[in-house]
Protein backbone atom coordinates (compact mmCIF):
# COMPACT_ATOMS: atom_id res chain seq x y z
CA UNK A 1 33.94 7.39 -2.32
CA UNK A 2 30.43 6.34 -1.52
CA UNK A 3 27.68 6.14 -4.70
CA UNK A 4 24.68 8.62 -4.06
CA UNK A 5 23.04 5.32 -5.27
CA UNK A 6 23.87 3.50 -2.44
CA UNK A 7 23.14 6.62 0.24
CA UNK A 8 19.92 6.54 -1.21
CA UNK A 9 19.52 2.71 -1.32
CA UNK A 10 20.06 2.31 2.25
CA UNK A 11 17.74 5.49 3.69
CA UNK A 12 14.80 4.24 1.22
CA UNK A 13 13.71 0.88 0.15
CA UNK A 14 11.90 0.10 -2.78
CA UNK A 15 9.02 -2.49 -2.81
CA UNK A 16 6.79 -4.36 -4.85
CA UNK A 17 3.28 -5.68 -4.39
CA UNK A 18 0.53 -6.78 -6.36
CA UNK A 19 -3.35 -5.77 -5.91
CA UNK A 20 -7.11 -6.47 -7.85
CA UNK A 21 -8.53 -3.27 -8.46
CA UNK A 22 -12.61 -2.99 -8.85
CA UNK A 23 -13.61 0.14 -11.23
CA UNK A 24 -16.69 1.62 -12.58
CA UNK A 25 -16.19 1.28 -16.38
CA UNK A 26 -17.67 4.61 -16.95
CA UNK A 27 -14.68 5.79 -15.68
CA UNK A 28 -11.30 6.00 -17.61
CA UNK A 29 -8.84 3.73 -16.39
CA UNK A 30 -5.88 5.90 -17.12
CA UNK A 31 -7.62 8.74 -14.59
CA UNK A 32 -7.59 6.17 -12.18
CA UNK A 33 -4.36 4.84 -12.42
CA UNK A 34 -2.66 8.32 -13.13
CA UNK A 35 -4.59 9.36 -9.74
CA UNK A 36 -3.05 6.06 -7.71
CA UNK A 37 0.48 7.20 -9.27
CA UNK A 38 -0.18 10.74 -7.42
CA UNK A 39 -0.83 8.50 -3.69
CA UNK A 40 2.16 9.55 -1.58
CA UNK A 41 5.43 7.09 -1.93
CA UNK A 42 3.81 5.33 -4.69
CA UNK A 43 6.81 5.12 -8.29
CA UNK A 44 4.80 2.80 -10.86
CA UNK A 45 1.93 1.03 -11.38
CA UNK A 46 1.38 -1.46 -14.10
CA UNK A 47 -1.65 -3.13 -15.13
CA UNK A 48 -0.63 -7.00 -15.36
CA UNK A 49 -4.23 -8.37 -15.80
CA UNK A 50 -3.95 -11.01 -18.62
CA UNK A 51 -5.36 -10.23 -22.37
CA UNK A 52 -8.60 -11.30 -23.32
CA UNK A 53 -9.76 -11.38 -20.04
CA UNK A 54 -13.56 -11.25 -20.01
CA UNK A 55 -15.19 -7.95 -17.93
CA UNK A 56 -18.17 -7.37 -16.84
CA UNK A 57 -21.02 -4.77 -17.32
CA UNK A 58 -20.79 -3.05 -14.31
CA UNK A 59 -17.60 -3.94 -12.40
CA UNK A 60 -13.91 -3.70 -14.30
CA UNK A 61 -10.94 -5.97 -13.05
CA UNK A 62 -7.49 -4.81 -13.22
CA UNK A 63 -4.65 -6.87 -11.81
CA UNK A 64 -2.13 -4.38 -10.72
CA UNK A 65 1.60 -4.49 -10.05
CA UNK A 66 2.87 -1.22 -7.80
CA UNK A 67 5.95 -0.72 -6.87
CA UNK A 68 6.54 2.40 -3.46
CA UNK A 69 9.15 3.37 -1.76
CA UNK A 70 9.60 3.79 2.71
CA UNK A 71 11.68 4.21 5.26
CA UNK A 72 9.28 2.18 7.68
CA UNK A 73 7.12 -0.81 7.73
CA UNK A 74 6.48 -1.96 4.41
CA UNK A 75 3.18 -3.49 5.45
CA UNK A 76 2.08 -0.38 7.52
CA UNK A 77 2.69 1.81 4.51
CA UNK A 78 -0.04 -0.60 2.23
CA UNK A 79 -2.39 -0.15 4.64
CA UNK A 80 -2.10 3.70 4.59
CA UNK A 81 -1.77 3.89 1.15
CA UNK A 82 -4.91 1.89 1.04
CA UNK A 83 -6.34 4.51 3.20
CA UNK A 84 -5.34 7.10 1.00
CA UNK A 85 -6.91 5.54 -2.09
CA UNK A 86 -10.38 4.57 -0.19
CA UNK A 87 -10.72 7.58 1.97
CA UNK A 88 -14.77 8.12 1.79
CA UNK A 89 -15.05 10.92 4.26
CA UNK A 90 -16.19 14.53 2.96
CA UNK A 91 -13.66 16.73 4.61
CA UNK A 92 -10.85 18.18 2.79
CA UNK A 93 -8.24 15.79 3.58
CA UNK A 94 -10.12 13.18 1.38
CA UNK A 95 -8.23 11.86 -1.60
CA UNK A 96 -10.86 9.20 -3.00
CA UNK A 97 -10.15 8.36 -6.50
CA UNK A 98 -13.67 8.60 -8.59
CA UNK A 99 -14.55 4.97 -9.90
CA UNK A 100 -13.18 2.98 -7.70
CA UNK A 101 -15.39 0.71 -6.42
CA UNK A 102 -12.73 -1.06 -4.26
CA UNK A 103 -8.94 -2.59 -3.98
CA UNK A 104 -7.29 -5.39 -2.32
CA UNK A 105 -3.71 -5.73 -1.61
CA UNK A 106 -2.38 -9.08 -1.63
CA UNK A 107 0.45 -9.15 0.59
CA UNK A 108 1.27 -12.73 0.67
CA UNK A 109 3.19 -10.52 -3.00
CA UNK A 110 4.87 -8.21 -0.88
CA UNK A 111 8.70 -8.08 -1.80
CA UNK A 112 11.82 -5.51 -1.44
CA UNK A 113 13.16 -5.00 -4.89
């Protein structure tokens, strides 16, 4: 008999990938992060940015680690989800996430877990 684990494991695929986020620290990091978690196909995201690294005034660093699941392009799927996060238009479809100044992807992290 087949495992719903393994139905499942073959119609979605789980990745991983790795991305610098840019915040205003008069925001609350947990908003913002709890606000990425809500992005469509997006599971986890982890802060991974090393202790005791130094910040600055005006611009916080956060090295994140979030793992999404698809059905399609993997690669596709960042750059929509990027789109979701960064959205700057005023109609009601925007999902901007107050204090982020701005987020890079680095896909040269990109794996299927």
């Amino acid at each position: 008999m087949i495992k719903l684990k393994n139905i499942l494991s073959e119609i979605l695929n789980t990745y991983q990938v790795e991305a610098n986020l840019f915040t205003d620290p008069e925001y609350n990091i947990t908003d913002i992060l709890n606000q990425i978690r809500a992005v469509r196909k997006i599971t986890i995201v982890s802060i991974i940015t090393p202790d005791g690294y130094n910040q600055n005034s005006r611009v916080e660093f956060q090295k994140l680690k979030i793992k999404f699941v698809t059905r399609e392009d993997p690669k596709q799927d960042i750059l929509n989800i990027e789109n979701e996060i960064l959205k700057s238009s005023k109609q009601k479809s925007d999902l901007r996430i107050p204090g982020i100044k701005s987020m890079k992807f680095k896909l040269e992290t990109l794996k299927r877990l």
